[in-house]
Protein backbone atom coordinates (compact mmCIF):
# COMPACT_ATOMS: atom_id res chain seq x y z
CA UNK A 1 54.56 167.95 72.04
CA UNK A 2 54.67 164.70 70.43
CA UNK A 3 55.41 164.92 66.83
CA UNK A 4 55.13 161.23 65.38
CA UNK A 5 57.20 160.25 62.18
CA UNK A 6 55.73 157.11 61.54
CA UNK A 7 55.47 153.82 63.36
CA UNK A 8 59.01 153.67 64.71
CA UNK A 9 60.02 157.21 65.20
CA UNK A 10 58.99 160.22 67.04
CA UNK A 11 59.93 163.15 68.38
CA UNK A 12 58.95 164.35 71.65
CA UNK A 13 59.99 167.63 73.37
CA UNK A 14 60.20 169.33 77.27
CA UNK A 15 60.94 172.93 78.34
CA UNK A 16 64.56 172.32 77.42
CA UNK A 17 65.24 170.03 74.45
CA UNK A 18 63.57 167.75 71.51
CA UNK A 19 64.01 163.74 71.88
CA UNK A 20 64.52 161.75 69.24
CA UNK A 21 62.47 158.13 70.43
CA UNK A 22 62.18 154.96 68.44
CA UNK A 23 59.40 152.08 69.39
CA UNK A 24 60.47 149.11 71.27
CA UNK A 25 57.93 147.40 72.34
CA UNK A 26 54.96 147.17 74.44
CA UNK A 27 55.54 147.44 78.06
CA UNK A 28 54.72 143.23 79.30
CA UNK A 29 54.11 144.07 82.85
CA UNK A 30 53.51 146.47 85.02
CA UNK A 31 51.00 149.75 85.06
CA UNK A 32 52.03 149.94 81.55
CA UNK A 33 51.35 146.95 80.50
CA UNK A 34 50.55 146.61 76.64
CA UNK A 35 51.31 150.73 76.03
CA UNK A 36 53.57 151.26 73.66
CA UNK A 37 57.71 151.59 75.17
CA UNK A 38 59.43 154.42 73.47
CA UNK A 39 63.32 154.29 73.90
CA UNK A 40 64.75 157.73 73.90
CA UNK A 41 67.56 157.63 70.68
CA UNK A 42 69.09 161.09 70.54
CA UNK A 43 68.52 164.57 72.08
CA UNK A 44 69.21 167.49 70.48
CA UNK A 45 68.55 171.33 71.23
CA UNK A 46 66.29 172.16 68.01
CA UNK A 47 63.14 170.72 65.97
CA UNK A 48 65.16 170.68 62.67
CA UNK A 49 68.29 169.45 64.29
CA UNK A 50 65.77 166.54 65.47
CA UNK A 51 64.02 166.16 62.21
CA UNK A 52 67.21 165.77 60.63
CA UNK A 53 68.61 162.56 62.80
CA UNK A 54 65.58 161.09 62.63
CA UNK A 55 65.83 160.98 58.55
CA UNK A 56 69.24 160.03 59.18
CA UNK A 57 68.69 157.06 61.47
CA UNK A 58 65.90 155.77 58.93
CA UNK A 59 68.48 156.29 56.15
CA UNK A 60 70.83 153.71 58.65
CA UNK A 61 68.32 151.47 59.45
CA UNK A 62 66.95 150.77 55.85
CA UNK A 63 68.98 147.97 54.24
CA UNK A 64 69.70 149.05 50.73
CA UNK A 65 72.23 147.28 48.42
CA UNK A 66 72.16 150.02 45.39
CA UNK A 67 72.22 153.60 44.51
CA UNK A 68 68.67 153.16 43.15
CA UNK A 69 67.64 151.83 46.40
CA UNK A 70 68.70 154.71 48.54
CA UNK A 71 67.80 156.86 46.61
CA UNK A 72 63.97 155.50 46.35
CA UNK A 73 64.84 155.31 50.64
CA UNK A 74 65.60 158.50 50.32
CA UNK A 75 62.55 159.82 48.72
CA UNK A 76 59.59 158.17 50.60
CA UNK A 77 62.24 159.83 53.81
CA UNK A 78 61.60 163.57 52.47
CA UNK A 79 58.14 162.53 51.27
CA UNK A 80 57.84 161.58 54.92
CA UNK A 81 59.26 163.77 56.62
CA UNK A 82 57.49 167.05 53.89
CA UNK A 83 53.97 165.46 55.44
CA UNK A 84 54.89 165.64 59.26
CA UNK A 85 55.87 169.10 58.54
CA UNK A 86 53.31 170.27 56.83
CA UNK A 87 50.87 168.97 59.48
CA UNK A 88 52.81 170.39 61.93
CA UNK A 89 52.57 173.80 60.10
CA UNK A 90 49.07 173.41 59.19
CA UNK A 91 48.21 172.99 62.85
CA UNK A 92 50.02 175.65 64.33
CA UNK A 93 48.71 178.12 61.81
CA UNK A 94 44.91 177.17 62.71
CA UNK A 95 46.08 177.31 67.05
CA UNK A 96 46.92 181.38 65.49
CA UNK A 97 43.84 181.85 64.05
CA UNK A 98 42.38 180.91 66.89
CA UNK A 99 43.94 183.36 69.42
């Protein structure tokens, strides 16, 4: 599963854990070349535990000088991260109906 954030974050998962990536890059050579190069950031065991350093590693990254600031970084974050999970939700409730 590939559950993208926005343009610089995502979070991918295997049979055993979730993986916080960020975008680097395109790939310049190679088989790859000009695909997108996701660096793997963090891994962690759960989807919330995932969710949660990616909002905190966009909290780090944003360069804010005030409270007001972070706290306006801090709501487009939840805004953010309330519409991934929603579409998440949204789409695994429709895969039920399905069945």
């Amino acid at each position: 599963m590939i559950v993208q954030i926005n343009d610089r974050w995502r979070i991918v998962s295997d049979p055993y854990q979730w993986i916080v990536q960020q975008y680097v890059g395109v790939y310049k050579s190679g088989r790859k070349m000009n695909q997108p190069k996701w660096k793997a950031r963090k891994y962690m065991t759960t989807f919330p535990a995932a969710a949660r350093k990616v909002a905190e590693m966009m909290i780090q990254e944003s360069e804010t000088h005030t409270e007001s600031e972070a706290l306006a970084v801090l709501e487009r974050i939840a805004t953010r991260m309330e519409a991934v999970l929603d579409k998440i939700t949204t789409k695994a409730e429709s895969v039920k109906c399905e069945k």
